[in-house]
C-alpha atoms as a PDB file:
ATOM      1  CA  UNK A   1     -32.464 -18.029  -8.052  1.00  0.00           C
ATOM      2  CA  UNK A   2     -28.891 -16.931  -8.782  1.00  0.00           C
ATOM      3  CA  UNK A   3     -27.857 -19.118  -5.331  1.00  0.00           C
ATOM      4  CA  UNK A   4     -30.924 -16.844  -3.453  1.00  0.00           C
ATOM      5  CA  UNK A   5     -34.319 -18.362  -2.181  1.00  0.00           C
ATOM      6  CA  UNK A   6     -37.275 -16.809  -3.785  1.00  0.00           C
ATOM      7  CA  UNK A   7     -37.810 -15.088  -0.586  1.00  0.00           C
ATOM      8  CA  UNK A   8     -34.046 -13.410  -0.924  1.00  0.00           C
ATOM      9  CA  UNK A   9     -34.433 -13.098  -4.274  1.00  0.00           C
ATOM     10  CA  UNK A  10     -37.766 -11.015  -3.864  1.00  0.00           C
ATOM     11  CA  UNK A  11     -36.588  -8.611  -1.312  1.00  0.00           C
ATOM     12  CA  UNK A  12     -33.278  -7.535  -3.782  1.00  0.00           C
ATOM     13  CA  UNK A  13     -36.067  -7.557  -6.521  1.00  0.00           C
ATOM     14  CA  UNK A  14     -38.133  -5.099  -4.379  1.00  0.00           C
ATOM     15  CA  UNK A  15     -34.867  -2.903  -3.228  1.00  0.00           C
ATOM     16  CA  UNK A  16     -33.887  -2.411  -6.612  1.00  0.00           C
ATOM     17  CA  UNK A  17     -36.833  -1.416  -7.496  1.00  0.00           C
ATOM     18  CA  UNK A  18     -37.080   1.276  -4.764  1.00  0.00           C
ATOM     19  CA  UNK A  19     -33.098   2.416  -4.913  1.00  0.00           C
ATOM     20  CA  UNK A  20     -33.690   2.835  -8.529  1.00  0.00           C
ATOM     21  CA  UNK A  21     -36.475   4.989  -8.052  1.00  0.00           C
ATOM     22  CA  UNK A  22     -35.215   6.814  -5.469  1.00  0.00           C
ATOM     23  CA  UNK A  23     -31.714   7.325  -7.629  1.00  0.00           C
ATOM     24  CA  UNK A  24     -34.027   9.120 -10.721  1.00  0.00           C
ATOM     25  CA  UNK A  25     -35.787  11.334  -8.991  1.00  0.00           C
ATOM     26  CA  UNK A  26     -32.514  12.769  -7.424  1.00  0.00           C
ATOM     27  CA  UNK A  27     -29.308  12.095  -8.789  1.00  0.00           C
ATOM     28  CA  UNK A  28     -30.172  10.538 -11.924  1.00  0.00           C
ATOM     29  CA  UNK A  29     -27.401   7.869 -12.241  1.00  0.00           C
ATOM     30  CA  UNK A  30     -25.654   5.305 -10.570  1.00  0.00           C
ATOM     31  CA  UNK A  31     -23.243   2.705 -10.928  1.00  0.00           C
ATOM     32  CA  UNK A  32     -23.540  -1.097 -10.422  1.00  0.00           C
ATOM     33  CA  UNK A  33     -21.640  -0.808  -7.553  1.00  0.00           C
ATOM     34  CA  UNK A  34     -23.740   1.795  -6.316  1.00  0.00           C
ATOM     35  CA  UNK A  35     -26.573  -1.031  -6.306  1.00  0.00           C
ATOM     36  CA  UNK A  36     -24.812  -3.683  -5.450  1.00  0.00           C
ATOM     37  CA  UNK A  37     -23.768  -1.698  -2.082  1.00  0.00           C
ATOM     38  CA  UNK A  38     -27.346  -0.417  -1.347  1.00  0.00           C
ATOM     39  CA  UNK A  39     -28.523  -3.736  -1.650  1.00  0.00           C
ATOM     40  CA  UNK A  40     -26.110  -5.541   0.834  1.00  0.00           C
ATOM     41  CA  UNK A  41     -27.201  -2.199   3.147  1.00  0.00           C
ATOM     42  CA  UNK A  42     -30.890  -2.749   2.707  1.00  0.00           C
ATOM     43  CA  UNK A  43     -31.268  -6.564   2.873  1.00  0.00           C
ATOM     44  CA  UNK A  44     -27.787  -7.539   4.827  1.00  0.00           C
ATOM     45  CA  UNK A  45     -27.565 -10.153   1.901  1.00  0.00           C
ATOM     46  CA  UNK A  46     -24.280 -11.228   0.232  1.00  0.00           C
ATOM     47  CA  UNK A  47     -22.507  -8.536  -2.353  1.00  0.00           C
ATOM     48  CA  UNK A  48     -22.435  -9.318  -5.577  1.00  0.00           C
ATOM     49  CA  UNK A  49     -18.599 -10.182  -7.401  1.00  0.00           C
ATOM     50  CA  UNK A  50     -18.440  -8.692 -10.511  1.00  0.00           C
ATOM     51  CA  UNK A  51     -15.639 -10.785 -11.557  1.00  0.00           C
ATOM     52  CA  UNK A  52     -18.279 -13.852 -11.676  1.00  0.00           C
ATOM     53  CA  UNK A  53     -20.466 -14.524 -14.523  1.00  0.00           C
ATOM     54  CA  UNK A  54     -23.183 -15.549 -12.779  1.00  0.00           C
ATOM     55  CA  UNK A  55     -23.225 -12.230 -10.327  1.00  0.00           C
ATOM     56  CA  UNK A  56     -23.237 -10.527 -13.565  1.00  0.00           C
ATOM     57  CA  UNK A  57     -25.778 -11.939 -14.861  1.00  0.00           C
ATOM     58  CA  UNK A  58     -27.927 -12.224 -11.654  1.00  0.00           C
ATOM     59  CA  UNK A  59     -27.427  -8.292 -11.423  1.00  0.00           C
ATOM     60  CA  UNK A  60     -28.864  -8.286 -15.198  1.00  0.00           C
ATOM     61  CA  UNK A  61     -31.769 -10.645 -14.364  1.00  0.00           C
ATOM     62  CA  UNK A  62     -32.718  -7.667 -11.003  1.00  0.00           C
ATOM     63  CA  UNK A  63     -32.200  -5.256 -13.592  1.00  0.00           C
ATOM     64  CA  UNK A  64     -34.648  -6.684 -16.055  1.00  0.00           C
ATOM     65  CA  UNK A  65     -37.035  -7.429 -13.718  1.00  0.00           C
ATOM     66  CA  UNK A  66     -36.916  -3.587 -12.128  1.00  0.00           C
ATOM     67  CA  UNK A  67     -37.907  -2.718 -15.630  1.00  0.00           C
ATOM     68  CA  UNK A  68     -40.616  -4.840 -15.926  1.00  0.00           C
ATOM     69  CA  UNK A  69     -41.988  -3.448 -12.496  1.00  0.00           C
ATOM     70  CA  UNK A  70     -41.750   0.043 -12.911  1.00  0.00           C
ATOM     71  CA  UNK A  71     -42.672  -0.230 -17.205  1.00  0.00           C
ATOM     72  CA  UNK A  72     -46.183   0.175 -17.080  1.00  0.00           C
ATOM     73  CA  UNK A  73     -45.977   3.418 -15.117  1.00  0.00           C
ATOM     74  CA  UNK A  74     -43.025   4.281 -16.523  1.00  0.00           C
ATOM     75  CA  UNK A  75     -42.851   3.378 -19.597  1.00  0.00           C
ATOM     76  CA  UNK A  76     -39.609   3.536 -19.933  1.00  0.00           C
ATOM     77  CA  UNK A  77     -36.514   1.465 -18.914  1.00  0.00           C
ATOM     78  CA  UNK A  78     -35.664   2.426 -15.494  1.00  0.00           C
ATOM     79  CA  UNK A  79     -32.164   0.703 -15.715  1.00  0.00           C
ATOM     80  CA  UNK A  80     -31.367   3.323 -17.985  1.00  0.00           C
ATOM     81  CA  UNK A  81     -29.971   4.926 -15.449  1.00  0.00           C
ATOM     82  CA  UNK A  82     -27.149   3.002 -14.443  1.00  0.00           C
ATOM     83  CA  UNK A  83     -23.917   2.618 -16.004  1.00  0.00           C
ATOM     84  CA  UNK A  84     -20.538   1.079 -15.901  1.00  0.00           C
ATOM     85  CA  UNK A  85     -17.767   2.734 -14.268  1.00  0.00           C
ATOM     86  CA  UNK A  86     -15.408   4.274 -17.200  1.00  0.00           C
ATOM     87  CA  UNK A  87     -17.427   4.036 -19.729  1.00  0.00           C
ATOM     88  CA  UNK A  88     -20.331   6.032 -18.906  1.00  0.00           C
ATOM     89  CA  UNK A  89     -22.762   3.258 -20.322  1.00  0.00           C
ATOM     90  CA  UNK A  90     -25.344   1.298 -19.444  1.00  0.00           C
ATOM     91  CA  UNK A  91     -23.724  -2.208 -20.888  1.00  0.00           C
ATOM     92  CA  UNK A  92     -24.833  -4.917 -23.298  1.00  0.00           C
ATOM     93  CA  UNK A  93     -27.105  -5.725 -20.895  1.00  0.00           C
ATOM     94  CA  UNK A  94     -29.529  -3.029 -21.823  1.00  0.00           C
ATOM     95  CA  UNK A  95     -29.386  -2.858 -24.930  1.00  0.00           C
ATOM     96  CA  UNK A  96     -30.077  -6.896 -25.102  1.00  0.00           C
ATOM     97  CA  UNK A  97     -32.896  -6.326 -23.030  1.00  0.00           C
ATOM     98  CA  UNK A  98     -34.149  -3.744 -25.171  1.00  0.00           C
ATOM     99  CA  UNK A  99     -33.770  -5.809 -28.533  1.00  0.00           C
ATOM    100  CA  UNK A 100     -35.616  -8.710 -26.974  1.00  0.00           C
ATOM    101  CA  UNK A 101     -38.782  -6.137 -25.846  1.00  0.00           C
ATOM    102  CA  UNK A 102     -38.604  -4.614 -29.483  1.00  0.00           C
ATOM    103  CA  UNK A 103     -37.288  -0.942 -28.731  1.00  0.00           C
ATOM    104  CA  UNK A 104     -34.167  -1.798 -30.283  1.00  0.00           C
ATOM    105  CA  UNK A 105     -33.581  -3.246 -33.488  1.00  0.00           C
ATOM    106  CA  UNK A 106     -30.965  -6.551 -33.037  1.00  0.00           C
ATOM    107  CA  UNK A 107     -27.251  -5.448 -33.315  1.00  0.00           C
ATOM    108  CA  UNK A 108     -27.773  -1.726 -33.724  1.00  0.00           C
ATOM    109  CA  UNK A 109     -24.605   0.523 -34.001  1.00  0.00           C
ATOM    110  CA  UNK A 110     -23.210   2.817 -31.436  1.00  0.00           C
ATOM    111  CA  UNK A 111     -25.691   5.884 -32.922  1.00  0.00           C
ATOM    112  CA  UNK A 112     -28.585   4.192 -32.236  1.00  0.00           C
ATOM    113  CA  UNK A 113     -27.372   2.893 -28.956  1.00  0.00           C
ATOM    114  CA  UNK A 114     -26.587   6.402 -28.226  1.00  0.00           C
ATOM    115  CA  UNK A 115     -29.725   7.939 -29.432  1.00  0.00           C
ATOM    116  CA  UNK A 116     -31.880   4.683 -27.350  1.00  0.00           C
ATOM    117  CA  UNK A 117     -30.108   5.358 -24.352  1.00  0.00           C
ATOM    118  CA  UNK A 118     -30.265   8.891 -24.079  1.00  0.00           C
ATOM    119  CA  UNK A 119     -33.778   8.358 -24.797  1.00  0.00           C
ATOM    120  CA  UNK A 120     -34.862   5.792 -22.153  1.00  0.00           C
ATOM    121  CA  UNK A 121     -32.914   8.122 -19.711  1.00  0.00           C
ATOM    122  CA  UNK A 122     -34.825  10.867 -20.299  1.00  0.00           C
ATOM    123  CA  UNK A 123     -38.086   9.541 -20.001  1.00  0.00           C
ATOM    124  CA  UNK A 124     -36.578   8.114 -16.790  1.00  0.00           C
ATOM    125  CA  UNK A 125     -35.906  11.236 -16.028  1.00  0.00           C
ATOM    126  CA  UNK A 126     -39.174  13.354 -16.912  1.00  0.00           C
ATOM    127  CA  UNK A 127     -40.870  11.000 -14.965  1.00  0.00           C
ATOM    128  CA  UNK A 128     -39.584  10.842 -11.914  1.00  0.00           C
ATOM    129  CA  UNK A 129     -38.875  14.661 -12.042  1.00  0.00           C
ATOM    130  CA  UNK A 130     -35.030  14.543 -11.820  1.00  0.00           C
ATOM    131  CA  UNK A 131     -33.405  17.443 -12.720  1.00  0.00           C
END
């Protein structure tokens, strides 16, 4: 998957998984570079480039796949913790991701982004008993 065997691909599935909780139930946050470092520590694969489509998306696809993981304990998005360097967000990615579960209507505005968002984090939050 994403130029990964399924055995590769598993392990940064797992380590996201655990960085992400880890990251909510102390800091709260964290950027995708943030990940993509922690997972190059933890599994000595590749890094991700950012400035390649499919790296994006393969980061996404982890991402989505965190959140299916952790939902049914959670029940919450987990990945609503991360965001993009300068603009404090989460990404399209998200909020796609959300539309296609049915927490978020298709093509909302930036309020309900906002208000989804802050949401999701929250819940992240209260559960994993970040401050």
């Amino acid at each position: 998957m994403f130029g990964r065997t399924e055995v590769q691909w598993e392990q940064l599935v797992a380590e996201t998984v655990v960085f992400l909780e880890e990251r909510a139930a102390t800091e709260g946050r964290v950027t995708y570079t943030d990940l993509n470092r922690a997972l190059v520590e933890r599994t000595g694969q590749l890094p991700f480039d950012f400035s390649e489509v499919a790296d994006r998306s393969a980061v996404g696809e982890l991402l989505g796949e965190a959140v299916d993981r952790t939902w049914p304990d959670v029940q919450a998005m987990i990945s609503a913790i991360m965001y993009q360097k300068g603009t404090n967000d989460p990404g399209p990615g998200f909020y796609a991701l959300a539309a296609h579960r049915g927490l978020l209507t298709p093509n909302p505005n930036n309020d309900q982004k906002t208000e989804f968002w802050l949401g999701q984090l929250n819940k992240v939050r209260a559960h994993y008993g970040a401050s």
